[in-house]
N, C-alpha and C. Protein backbone atom coordinates (compact mmCIF):
# COMPACT_ATOMS: atom_id res chain seq x y z
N UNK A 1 8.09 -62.37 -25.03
CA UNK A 1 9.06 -61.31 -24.88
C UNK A 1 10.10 -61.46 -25.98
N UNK A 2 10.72 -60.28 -26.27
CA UNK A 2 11.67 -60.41 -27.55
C UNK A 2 12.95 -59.95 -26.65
N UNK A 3 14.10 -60.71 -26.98
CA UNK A 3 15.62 -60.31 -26.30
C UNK A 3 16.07 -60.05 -28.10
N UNK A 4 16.96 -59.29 -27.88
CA UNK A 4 18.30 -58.75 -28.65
C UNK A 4 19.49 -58.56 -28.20
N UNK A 5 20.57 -59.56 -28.63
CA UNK A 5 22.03 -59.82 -27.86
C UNK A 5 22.85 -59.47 -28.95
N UNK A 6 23.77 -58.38 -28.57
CA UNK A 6 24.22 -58.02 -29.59
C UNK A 6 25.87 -58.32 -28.81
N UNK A 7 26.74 -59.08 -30.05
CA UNK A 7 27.77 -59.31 -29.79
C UNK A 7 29.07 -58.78 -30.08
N UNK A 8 30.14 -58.76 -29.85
CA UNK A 8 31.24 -57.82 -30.57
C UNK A 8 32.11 -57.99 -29.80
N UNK A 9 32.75 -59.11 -29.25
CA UNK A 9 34.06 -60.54 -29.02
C UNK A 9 34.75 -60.76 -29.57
N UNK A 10 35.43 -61.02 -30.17
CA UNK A 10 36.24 -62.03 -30.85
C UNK A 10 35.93 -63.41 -30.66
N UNK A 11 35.63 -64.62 -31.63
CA UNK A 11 35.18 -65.87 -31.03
C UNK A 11 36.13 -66.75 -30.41
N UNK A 12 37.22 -66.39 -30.93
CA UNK A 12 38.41 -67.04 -29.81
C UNK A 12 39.30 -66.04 -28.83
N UNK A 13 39.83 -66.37 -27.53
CA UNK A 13 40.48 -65.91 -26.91
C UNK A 13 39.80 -65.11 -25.80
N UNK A 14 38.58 -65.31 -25.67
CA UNK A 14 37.49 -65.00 -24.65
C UNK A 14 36.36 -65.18 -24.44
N UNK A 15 35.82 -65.99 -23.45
CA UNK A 15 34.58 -66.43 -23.05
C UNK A 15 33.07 -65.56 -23.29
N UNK A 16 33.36 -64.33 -23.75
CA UNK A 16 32.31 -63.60 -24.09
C UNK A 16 31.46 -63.70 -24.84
N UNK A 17 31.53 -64.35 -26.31
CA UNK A 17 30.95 -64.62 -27.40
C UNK A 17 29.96 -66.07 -27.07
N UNK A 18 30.58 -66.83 -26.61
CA UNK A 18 30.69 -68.11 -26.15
C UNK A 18 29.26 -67.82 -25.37
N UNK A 19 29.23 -67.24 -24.66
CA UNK A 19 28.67 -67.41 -23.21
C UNK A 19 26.90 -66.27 -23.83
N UNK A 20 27.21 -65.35 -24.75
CA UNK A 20 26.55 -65.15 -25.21
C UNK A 20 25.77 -65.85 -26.07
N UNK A 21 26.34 -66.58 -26.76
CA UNK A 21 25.38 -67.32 -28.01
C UNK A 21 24.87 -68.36 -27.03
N UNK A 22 25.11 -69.07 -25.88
CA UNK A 22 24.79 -69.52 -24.54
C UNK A 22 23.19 -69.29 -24.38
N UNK A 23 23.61 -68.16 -23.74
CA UNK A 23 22.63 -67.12 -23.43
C UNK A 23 21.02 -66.96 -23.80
N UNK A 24 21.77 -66.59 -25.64
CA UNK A 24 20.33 -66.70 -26.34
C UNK A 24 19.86 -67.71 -27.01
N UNK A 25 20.52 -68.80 -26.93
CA UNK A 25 20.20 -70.64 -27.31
C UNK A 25 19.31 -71.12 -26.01
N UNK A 26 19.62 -70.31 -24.75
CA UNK A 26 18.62 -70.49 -23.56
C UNK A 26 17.44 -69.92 -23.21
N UNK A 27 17.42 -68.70 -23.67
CA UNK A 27 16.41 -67.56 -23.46
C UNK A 27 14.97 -68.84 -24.73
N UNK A 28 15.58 -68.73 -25.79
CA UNK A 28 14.74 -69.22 -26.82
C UNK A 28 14.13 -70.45 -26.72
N UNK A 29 15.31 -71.58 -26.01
CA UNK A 29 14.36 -72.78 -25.47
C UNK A 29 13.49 -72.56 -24.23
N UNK A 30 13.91 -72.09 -23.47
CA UNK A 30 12.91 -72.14 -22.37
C UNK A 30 11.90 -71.24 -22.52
N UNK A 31 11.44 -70.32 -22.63
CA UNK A 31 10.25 -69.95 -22.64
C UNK A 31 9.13 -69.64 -24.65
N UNK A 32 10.51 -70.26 -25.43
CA UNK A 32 9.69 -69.94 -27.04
C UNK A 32 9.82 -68.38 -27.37
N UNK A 33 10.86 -67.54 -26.59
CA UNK A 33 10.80 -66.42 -26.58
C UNK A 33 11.41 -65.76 -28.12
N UNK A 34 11.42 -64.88 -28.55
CA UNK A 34 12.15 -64.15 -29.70
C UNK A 34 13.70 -64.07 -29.22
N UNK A 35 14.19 -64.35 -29.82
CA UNK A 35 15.71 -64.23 -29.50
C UNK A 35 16.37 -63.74 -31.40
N UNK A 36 16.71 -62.34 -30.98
CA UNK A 36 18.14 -62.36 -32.15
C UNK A 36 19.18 -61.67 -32.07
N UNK A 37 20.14 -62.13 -32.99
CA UNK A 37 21.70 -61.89 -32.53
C UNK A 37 22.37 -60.69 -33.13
N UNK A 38 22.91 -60.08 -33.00
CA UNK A 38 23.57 -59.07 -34.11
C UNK A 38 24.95 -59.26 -33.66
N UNK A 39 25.96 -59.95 -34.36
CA UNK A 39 27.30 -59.69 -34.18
C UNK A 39 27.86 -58.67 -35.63
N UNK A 40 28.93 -58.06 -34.40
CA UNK A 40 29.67 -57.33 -35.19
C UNK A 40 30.80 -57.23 -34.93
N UNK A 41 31.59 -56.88 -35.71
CA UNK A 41 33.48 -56.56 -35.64
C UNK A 41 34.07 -58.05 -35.70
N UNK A 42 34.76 -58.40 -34.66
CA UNK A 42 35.07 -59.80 -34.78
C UNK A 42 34.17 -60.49 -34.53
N UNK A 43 33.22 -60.60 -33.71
CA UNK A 43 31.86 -61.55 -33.51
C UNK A 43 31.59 -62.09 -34.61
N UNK A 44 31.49 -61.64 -35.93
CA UNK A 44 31.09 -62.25 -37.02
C UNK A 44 31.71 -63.53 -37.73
N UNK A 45 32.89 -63.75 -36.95
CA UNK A 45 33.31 -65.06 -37.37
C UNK A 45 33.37 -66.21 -36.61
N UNK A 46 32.44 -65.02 -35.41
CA UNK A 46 31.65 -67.13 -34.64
C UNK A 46 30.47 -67.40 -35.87
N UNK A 47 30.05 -67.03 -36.88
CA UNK A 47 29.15 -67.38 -37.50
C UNK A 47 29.53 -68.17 -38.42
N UNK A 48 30.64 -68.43 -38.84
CA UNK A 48 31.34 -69.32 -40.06
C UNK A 48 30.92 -70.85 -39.17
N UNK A 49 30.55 -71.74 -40.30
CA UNK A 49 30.52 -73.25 -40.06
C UNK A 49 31.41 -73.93 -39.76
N UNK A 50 31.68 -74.54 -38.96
CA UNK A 50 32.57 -75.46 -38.32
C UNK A 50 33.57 -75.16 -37.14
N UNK A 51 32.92 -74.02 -36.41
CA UNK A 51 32.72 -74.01 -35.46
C UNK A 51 33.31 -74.47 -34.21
N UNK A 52 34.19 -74.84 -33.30
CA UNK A 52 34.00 -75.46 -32.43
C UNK A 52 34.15 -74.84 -31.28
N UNK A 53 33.57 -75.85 -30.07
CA UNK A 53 33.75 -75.06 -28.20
C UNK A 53 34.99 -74.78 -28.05
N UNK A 54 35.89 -73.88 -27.34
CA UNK A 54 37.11 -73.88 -26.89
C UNK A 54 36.95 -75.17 -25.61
């Protein structure tokens, strides 16, 4: 099965982004499924390196 999670959070100041990239880091281990992401607006700067959990 293929999922598509499309995001558009802000990566800080709400659990949404968070809980999404969650989401499809789970979908993809457990069953080997297709998983991809599309962030947009602020979402795009959970993608910068270094990163961290709130």
């Amino acid at each position: 099965m293929s999922y598509l999670v499309i995001l558009n959070e802000p990566p800080y100041g709400s659990e949404r982004t968070y809980n999404g990239l969650c989401l499809a880091h789970s979908l993809a281990r457990s069953n080997g499924d297709e998983v991809r992401e599309f962030l947009m607006g602020d979402a795009v700067a959970a993608a910068v390196a270094g990163q961290s959990e709130i």
